[in-house]
N, C-alpha and C. Protein backbone atom coordinates (compact mmCIF):
# COMPACT_ATOMS: atom_id res chain seq x y z
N UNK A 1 159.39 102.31 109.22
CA UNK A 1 158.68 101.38 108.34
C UNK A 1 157.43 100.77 109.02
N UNK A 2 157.73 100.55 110.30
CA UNK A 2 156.02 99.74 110.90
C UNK A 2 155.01 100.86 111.07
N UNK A 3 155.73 102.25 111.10
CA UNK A 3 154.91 103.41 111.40
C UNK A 3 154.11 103.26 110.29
N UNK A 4 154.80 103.50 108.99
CA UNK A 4 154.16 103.34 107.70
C UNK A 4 153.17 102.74 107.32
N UNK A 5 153.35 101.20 107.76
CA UNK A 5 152.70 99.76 108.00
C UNK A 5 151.57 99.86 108.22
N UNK A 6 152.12 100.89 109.86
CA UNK A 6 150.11 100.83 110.63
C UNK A 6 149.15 101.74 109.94
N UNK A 7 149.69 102.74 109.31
CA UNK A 7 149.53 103.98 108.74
C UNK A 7 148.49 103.76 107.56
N UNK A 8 149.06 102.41 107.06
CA UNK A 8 148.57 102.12 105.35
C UNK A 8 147.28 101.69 106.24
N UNK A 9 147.44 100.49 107.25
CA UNK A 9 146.60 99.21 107.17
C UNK A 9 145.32 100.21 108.25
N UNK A 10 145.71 101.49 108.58
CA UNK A 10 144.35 101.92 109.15
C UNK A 10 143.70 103.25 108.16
N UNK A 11 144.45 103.83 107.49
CA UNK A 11 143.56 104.02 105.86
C UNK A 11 143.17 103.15 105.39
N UNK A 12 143.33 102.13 105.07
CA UNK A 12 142.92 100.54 104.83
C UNK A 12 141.39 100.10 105.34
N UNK A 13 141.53 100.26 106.47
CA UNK A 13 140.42 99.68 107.42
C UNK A 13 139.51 101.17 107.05
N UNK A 14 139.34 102.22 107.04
CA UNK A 14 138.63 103.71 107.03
C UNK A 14 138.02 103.02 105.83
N UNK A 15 138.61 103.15 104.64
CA UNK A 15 137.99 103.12 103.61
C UNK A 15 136.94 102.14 103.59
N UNK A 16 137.83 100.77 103.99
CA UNK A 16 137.09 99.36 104.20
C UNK A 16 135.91 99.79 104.78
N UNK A 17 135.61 100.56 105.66
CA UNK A 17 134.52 100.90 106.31
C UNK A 17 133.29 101.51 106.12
N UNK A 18 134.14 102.81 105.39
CA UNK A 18 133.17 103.79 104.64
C UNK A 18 132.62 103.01 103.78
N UNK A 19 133.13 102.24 103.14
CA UNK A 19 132.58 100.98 101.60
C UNK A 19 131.02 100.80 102.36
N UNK A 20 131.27 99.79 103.17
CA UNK A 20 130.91 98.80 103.94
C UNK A 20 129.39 99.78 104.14
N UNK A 21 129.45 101.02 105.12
CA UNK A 21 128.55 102.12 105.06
C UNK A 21 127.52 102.17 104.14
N UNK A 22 128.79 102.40 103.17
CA UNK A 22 127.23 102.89 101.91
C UNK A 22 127.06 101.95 101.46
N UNK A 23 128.09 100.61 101.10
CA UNK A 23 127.30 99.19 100.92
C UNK A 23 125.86 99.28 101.41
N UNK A 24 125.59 99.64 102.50
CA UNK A 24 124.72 98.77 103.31
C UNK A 24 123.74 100.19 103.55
N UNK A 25 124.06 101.29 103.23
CA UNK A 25 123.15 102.28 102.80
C UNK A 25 122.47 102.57 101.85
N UNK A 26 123.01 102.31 100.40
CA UNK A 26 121.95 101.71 99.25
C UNK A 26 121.35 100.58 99.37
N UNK A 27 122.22 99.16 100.27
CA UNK A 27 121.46 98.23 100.12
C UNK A 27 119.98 98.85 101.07
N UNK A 28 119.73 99.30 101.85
CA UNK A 28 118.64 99.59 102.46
C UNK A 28 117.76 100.46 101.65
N UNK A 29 118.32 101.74 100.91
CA UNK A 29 117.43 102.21 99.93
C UNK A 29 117.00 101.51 99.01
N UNK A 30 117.71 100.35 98.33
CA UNK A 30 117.07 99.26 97.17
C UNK A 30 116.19 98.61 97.95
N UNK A 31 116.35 98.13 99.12
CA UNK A 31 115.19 97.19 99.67
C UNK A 31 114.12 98.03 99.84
N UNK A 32 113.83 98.80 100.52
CA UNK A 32 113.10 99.82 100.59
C UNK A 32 112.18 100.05 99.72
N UNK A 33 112.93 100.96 98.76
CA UNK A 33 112.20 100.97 97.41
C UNK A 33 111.77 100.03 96.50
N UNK A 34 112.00 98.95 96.32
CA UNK A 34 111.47 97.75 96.26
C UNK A 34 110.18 97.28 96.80
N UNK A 35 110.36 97.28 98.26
CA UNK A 35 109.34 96.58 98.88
C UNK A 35 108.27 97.37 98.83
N UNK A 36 108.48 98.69 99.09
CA UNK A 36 107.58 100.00 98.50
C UNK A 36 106.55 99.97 97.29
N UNK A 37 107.69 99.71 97.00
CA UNK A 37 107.18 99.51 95.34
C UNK A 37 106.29 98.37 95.19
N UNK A 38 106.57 97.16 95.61
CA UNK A 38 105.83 95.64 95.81
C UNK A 38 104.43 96.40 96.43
N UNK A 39 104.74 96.73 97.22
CA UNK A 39 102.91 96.76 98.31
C UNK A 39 102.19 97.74 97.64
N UNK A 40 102.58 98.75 96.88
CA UNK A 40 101.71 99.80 95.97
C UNK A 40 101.62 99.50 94.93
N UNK A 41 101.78 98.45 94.38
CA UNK A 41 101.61 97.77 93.14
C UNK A 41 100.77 96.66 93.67
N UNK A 42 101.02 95.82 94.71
CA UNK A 42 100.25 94.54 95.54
C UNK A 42 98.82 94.92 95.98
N UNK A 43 98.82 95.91 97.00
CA UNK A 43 97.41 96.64 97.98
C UNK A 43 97.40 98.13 97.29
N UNK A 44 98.09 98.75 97.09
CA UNK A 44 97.70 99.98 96.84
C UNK A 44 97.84 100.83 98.11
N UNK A 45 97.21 101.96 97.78
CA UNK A 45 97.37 102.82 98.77
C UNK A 45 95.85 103.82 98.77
N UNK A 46 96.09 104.93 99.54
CA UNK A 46 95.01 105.74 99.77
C UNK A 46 94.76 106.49 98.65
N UNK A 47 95.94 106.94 97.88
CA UNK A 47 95.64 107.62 96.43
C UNK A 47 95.29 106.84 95.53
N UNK A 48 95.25 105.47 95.52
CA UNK A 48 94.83 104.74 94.21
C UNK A 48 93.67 103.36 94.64
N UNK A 49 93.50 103.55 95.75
CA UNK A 49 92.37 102.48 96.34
C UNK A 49 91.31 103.40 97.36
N UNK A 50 89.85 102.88 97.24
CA UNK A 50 89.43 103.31 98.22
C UNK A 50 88.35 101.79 99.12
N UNK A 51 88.25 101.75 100.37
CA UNK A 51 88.01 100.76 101.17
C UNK A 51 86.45 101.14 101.28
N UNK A 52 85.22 100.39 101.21
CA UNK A 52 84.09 99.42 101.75
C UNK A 52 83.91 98.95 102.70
N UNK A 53 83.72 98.78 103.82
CA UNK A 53 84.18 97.80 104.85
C UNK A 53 85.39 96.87 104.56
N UNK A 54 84.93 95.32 104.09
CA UNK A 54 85.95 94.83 103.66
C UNK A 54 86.42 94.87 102.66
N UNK A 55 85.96 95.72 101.41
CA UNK A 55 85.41 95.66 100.41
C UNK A 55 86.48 96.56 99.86
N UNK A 56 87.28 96.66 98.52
CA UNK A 56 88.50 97.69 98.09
C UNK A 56 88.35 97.18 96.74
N UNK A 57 88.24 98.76 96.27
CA UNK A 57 88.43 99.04 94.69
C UNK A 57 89.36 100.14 94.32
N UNK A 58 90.33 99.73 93.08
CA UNK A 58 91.20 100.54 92.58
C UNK A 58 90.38 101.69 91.77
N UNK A 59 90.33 103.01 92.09
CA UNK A 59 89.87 103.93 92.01
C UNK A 59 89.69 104.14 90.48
N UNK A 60 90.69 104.03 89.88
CA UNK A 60 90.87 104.41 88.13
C UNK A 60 91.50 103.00 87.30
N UNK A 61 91.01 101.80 88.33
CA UNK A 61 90.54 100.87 87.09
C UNK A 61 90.45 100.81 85.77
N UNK A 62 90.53 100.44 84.75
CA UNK A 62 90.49 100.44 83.34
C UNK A 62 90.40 101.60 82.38
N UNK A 63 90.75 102.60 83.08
CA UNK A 63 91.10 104.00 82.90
C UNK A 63 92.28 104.80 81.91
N UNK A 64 92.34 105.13 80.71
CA UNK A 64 93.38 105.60 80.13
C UNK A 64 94.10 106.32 81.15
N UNK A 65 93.67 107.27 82.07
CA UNK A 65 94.37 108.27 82.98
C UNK A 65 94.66 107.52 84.23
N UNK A 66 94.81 106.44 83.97
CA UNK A 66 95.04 105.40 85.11
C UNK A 66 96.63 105.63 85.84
N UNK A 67 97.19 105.94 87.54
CA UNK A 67 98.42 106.09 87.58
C UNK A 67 99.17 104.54 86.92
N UNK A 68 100.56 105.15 86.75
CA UNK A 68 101.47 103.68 87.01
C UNK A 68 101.40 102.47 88.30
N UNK A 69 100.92 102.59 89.50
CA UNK A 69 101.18 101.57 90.04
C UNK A 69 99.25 100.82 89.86
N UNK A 70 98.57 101.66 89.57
CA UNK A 70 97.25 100.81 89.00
C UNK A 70 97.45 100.39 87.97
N UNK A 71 98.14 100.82 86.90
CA UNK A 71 98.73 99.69 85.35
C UNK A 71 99.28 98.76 85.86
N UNK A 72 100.12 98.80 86.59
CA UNK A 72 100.97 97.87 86.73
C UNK A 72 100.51 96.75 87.44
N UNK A 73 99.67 97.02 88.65
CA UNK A 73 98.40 95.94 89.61
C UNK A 73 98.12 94.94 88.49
N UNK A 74 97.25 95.87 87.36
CA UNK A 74 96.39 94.95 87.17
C UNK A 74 97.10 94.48 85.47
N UNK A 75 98.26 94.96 84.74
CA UNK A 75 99.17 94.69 84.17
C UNK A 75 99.75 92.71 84.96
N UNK A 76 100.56 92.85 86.04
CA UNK A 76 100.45 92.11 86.41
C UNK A 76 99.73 90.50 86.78
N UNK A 77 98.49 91.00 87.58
CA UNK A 77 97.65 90.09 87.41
C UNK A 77 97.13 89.53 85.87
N UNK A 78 97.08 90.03 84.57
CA UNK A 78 96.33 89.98 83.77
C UNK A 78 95.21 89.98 82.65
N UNK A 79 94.66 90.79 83.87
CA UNK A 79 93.49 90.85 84.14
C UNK A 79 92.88 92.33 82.57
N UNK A 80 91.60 92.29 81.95
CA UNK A 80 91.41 92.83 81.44
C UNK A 80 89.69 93.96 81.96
N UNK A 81 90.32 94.75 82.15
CA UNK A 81 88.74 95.33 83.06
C UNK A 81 88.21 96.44 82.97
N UNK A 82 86.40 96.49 83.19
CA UNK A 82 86.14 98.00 82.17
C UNK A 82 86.76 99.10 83.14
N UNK A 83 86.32 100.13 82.41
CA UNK A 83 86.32 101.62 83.44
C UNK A 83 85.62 101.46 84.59
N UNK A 84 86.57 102.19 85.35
CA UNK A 84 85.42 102.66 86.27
C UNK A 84 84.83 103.44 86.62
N UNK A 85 84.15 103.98 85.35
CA UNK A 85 83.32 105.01 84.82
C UNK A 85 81.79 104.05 84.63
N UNK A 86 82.54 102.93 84.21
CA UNK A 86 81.32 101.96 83.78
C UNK A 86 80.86 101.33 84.76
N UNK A 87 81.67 100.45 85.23
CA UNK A 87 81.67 99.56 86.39
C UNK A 87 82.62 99.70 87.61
N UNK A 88 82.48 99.08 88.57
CA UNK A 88 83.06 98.82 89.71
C UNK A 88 83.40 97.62 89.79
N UNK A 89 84.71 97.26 90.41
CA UNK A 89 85.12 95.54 90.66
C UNK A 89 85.49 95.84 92.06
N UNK A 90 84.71 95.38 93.18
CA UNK A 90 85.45 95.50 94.60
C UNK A 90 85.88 94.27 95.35
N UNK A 91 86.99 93.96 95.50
CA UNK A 91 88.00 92.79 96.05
C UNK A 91 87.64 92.80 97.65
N UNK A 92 87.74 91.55 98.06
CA UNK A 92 87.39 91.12 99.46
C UNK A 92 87.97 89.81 100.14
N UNK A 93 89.29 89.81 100.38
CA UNK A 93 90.20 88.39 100.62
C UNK A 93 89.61 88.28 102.94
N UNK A 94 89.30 89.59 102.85
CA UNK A 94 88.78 89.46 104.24
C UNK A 94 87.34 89.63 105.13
N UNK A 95 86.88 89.00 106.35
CA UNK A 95 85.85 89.28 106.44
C UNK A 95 85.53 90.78 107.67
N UNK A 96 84.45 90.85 107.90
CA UNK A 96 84.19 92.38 108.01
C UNK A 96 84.41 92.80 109.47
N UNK A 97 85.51 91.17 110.49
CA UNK A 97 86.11 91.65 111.38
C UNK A 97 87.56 91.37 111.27
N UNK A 98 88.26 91.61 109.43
CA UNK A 98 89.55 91.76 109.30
C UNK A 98 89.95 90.04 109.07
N UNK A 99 89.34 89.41 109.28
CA UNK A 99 89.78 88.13 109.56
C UNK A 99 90.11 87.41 108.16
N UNK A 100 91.19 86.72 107.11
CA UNK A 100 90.93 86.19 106.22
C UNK A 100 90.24 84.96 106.18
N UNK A 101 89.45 85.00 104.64
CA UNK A 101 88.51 84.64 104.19
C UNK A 101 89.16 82.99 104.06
N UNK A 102 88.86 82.09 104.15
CA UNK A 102 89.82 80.66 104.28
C UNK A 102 88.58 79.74 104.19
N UNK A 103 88.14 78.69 103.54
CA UNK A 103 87.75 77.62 102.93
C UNK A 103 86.78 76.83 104.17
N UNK A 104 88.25 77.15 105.18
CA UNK A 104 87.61 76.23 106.38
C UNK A 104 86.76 76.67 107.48
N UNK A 105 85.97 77.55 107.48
CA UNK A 105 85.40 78.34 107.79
C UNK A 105 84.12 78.80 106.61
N UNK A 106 82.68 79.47 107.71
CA UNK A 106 81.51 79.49 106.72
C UNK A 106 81.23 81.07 106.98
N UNK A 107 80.88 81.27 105.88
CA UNK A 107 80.60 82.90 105.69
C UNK A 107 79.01 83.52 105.51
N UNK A 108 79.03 84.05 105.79
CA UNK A 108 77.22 84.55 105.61
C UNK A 108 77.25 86.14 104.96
N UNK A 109 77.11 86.54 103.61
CA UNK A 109 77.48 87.78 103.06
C UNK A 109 75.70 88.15 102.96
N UNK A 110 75.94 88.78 103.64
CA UNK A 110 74.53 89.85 103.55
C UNK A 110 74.72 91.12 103.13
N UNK A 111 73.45 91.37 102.51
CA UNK A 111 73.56 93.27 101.82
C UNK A 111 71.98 93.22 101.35
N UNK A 112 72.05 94.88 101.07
CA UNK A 112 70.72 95.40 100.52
C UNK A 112 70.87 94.79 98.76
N UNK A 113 69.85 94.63 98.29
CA UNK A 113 69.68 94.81 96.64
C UNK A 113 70.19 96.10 96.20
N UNK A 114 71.72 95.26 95.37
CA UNK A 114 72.37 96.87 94.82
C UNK A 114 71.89 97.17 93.66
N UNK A 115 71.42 99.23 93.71
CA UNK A 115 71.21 99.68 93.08
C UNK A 115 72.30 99.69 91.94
N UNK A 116 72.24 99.15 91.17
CA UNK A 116 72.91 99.16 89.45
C UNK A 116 72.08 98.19 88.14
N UNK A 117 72.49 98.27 87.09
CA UNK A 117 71.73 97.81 85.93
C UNK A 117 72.45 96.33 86.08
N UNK A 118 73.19 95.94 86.74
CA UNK A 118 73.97 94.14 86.85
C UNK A 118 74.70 94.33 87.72
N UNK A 119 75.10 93.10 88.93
CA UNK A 119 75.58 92.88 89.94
C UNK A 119 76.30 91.45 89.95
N UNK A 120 77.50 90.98 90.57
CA UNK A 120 77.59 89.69 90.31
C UNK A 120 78.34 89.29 91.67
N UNK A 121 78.24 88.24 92.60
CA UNK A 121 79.46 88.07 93.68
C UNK A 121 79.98 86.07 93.52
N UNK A 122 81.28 86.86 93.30
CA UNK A 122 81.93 85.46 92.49
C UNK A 122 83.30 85.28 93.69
N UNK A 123 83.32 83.61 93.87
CA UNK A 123 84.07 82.98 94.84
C UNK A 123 85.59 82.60 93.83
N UNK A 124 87.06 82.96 94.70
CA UNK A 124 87.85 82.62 93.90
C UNK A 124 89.26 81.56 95.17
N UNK A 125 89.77 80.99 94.29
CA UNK A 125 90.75 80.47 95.65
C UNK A 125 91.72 81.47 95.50
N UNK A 126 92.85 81.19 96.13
CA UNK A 126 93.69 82.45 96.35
C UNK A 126 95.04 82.59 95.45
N UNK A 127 94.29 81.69 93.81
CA UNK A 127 95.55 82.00 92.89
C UNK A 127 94.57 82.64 92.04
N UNK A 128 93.30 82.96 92.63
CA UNK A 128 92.53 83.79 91.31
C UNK A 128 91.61 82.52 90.38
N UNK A 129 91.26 81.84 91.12
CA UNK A 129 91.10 80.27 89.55
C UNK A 129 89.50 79.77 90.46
N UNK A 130 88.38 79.64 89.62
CA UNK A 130 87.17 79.23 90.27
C UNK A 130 87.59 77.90 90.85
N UNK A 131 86.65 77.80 91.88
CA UNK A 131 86.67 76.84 92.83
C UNK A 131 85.99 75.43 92.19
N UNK A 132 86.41 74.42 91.81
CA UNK A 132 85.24 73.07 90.84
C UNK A 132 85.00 72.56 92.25
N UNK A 133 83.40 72.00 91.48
CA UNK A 133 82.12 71.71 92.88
C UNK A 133 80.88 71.33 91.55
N UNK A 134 80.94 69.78 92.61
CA UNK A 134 79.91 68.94 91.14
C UNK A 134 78.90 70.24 91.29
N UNK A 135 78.35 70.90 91.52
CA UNK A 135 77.21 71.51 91.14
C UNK A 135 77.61 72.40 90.43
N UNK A 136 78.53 73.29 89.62
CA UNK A 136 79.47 74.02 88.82
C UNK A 136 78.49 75.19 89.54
N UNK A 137 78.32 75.59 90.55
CA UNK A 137 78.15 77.19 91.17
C UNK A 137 79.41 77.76 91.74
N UNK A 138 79.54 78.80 91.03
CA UNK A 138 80.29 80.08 91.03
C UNK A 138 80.33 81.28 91.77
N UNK A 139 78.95 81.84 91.30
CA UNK A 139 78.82 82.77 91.69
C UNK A 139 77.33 82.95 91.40
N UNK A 140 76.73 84.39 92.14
CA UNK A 140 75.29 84.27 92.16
C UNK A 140 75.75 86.08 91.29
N UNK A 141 74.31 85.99 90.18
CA UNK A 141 73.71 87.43 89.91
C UNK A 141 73.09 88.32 90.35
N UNK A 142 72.77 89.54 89.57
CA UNK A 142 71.01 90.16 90.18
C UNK A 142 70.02 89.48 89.86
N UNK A 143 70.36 88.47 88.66
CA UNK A 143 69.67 87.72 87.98
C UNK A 143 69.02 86.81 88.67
N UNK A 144 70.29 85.84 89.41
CA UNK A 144 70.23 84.90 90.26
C UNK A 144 69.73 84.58 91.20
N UNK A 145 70.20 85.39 92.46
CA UNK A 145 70.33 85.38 93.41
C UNK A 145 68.75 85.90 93.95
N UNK A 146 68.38 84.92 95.00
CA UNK A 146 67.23 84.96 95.74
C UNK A 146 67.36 86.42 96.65
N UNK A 147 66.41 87.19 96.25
CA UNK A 147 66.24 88.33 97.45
C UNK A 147 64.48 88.33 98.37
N UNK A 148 65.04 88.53 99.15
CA UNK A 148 64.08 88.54 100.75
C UNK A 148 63.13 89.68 100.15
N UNK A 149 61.70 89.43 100.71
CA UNK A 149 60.67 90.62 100.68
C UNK A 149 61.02 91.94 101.44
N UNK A 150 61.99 92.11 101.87
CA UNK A 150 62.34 92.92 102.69
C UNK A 150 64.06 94.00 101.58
N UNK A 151 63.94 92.93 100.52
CA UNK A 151 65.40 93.87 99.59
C UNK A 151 66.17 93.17 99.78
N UNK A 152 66.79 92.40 100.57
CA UNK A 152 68.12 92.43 100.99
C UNK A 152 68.27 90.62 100.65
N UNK A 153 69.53 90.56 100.69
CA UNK A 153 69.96 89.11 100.20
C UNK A 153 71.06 88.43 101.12
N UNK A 154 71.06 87.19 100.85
CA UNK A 154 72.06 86.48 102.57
C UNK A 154 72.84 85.25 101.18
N UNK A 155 74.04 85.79 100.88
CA UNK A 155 74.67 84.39 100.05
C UNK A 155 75.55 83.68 101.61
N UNK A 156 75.67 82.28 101.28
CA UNK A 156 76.23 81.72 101.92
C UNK A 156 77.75 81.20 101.80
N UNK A 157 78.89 81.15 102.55
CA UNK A 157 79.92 80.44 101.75
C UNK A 157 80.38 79.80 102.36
N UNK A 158 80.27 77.95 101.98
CA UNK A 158 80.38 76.88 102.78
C UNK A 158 81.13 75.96 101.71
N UNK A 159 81.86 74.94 102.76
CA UNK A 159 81.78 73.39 101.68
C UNK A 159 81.17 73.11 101.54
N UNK A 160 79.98 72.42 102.76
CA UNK A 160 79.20 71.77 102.41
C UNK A 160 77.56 72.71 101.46
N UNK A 161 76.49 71.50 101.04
CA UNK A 161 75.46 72.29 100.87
C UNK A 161 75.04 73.32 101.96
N UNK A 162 74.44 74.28 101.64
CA UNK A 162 73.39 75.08 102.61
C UNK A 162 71.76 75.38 101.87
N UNK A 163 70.89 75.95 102.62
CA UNK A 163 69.68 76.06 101.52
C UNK A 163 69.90 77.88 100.98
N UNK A 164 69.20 78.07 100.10
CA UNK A 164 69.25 79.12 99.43
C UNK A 164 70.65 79.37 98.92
N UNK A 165 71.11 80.53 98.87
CA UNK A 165 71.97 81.26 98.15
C UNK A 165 73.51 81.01 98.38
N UNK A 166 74.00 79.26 98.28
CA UNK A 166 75.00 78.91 98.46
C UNK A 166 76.22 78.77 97.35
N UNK A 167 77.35 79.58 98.06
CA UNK A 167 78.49 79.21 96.79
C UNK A 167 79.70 78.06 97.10
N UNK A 168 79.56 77.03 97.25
CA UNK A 168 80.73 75.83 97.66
C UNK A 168 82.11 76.77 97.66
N UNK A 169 82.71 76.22 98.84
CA UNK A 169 84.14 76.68 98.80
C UNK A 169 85.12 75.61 98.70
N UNK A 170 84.43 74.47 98.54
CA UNK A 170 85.49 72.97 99.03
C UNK A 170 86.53 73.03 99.90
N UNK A 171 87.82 72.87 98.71
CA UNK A 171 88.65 72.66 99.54
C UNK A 171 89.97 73.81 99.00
N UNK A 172 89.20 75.08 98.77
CA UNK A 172 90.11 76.36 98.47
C UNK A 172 91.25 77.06 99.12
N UNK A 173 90.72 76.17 100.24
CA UNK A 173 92.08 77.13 101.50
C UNK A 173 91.73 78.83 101.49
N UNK A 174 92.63 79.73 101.03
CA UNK A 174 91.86 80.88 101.43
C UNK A 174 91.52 81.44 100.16
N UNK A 175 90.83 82.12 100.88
CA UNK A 175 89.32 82.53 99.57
C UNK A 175 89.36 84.39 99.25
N UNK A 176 89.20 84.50 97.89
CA UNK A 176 89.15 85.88 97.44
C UNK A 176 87.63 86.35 96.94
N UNK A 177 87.30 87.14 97.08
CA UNK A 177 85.54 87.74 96.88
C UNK A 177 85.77 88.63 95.94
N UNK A 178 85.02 88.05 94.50
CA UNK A 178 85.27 89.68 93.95
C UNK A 178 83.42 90.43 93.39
N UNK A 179 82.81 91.11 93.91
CA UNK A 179 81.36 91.55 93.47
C UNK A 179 81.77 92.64 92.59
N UNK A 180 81.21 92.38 91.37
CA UNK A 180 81.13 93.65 90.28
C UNK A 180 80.07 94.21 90.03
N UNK A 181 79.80 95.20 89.87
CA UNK A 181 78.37 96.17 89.91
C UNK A 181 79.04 96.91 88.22
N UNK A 182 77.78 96.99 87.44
CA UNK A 182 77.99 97.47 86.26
C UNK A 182 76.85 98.52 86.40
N UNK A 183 76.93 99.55 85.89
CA UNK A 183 76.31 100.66 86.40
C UNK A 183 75.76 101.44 87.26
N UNK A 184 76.35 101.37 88.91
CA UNK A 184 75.82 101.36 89.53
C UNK A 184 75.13 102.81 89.74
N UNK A 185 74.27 103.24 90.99
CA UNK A 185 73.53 104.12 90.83
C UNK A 185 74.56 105.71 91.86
N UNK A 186 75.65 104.94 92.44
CA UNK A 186 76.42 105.21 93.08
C UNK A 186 78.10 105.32 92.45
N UNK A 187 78.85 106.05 92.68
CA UNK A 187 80.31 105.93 92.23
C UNK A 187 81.23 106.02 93.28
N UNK A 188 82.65 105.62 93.23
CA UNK A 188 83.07 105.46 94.28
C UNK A 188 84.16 106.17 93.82
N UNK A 189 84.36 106.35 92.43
CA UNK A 189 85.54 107.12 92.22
C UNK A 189 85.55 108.96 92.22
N UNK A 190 84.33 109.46 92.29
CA UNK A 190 84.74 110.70 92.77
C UNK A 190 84.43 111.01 94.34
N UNK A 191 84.75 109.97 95.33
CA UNK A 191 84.67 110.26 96.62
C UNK A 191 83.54 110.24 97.04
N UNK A 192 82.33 109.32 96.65
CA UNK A 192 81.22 109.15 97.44
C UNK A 192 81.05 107.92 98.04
N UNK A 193 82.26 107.08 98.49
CA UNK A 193 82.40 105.71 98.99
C UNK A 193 81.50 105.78 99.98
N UNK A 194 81.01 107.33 101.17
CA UNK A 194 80.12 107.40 101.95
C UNK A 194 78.78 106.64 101.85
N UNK A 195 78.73 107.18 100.68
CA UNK A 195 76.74 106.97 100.61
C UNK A 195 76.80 105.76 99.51
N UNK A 196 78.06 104.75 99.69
CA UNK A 196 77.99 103.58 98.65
C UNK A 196 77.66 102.31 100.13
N UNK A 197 76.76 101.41 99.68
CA UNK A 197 76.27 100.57 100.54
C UNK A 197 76.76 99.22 99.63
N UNK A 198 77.88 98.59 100.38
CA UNK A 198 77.57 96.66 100.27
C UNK A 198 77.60 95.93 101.03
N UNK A 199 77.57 94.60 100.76
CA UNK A 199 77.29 93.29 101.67
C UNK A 199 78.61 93.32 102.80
N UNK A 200 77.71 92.92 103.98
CA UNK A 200 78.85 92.45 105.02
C UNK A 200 79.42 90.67 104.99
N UNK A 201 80.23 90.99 105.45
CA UNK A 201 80.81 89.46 105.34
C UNK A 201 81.08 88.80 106.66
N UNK A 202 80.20 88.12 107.32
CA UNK A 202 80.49 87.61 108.35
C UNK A 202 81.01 86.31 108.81
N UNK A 203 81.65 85.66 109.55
CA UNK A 203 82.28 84.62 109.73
C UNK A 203 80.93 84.10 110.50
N UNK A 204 80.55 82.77 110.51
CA UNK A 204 79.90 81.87 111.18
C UNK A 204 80.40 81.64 112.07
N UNK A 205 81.17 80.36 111.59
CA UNK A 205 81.62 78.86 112.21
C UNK A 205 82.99 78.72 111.45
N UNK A 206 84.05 77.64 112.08
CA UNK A 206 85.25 77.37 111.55
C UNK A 206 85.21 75.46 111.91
N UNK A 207 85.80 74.96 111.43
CA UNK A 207 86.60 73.58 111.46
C UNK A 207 87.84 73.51 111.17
């Protein structure tokens, strides 16, 4: 009978074990695939984003032939946005030595005058929501925005005032960049990100 006993209670423990195993072997494939799933829906990847310096656009944007984890990006967020056949929207939460973009700290975005029919570079805090600043500046145009005899343009991004081409950051904490180009003369979605030129984003100064 104790033979029996030990007999049951270590089939007992086997099974208990094996459970336990694949317990903890799907639980790793659900996390996995999950978190997988989170960051290619969150950042994207090399098949559905392509990188600018700091600069990243979802390749098939507002696109009927758009994959599932680009529906779902921008499903998510809310967001309603043309083709990017039409336009380009390129995202920039960092500056152009990786560093995030943060309120408390001053930025100096320089670039050539982009070739397209409209251009826009608009400051966001980091739930997506404009920044309020008694002077209600946003963002600067092609319209707008002061360019140098030389082409090229220098926006600034500070709390405080600066002269020329300043966008207040107050008190945003960290900061998202989004520049949209509507026709540009360049495309990025059939693989000519090469010969596509934008603004660098440089860090100044911090407090």
């Amino acid at each position: 009978m104790p033979f029996a006993l030990h007999k049951i209670k270590k089939t007992t423990l086997t099974v208990i074990n094996k459970l336990s195993d694949w317990a903890m072997f799907i639980g790793i494939v659900l996390i996995g695939g999950l978190t997988s799933s989170w960051y290619m829906v969150s950042a994207g990847s090399n098949l559905t984003t392509r990188s600018v310096g700091p600069w990243v656009t979802w390749t098939a944007e507002g696109r009927a032939d758009a994959d599932p984890y680009t529906r779902a990006h921008f499903a998510r967020s809310g967001t309603l946005n043309l083709s990017t056949e039409l336009a380009g929207t390129y995202v920039a939460s960092h500056d152009s030595d990786g560093m995030r973009l943060h309120s408390s700290c001053e930025y100096s975005i320089k670039g050539q005058e982009i070739d397209a029919r409209w251009w826009s570079i608009t400051v966001f805090d980091d739930n997506g929501r404009l920044i309020p600043n008694p002077a209600a500046r946003y963002s600067f145009t092609s319209d707008t925005v002061a360019v140098g005899p030389d082409n090229t343009f220098t926006v600034t991004l500070a709390r405080d005032a600066r002269p020329g081409n300043w966008l207040p950051t107050g008190g945003g904490g960290r900061l998202t960049l989004i520049l949209a180009v509507v026709e540009g003369a360049t495309s990025i979605v059939d693989g000519e990100a090469a010969d596509l030129t934008l603004p660098s984003i440089k860090r100044m100064a911090c407090r």
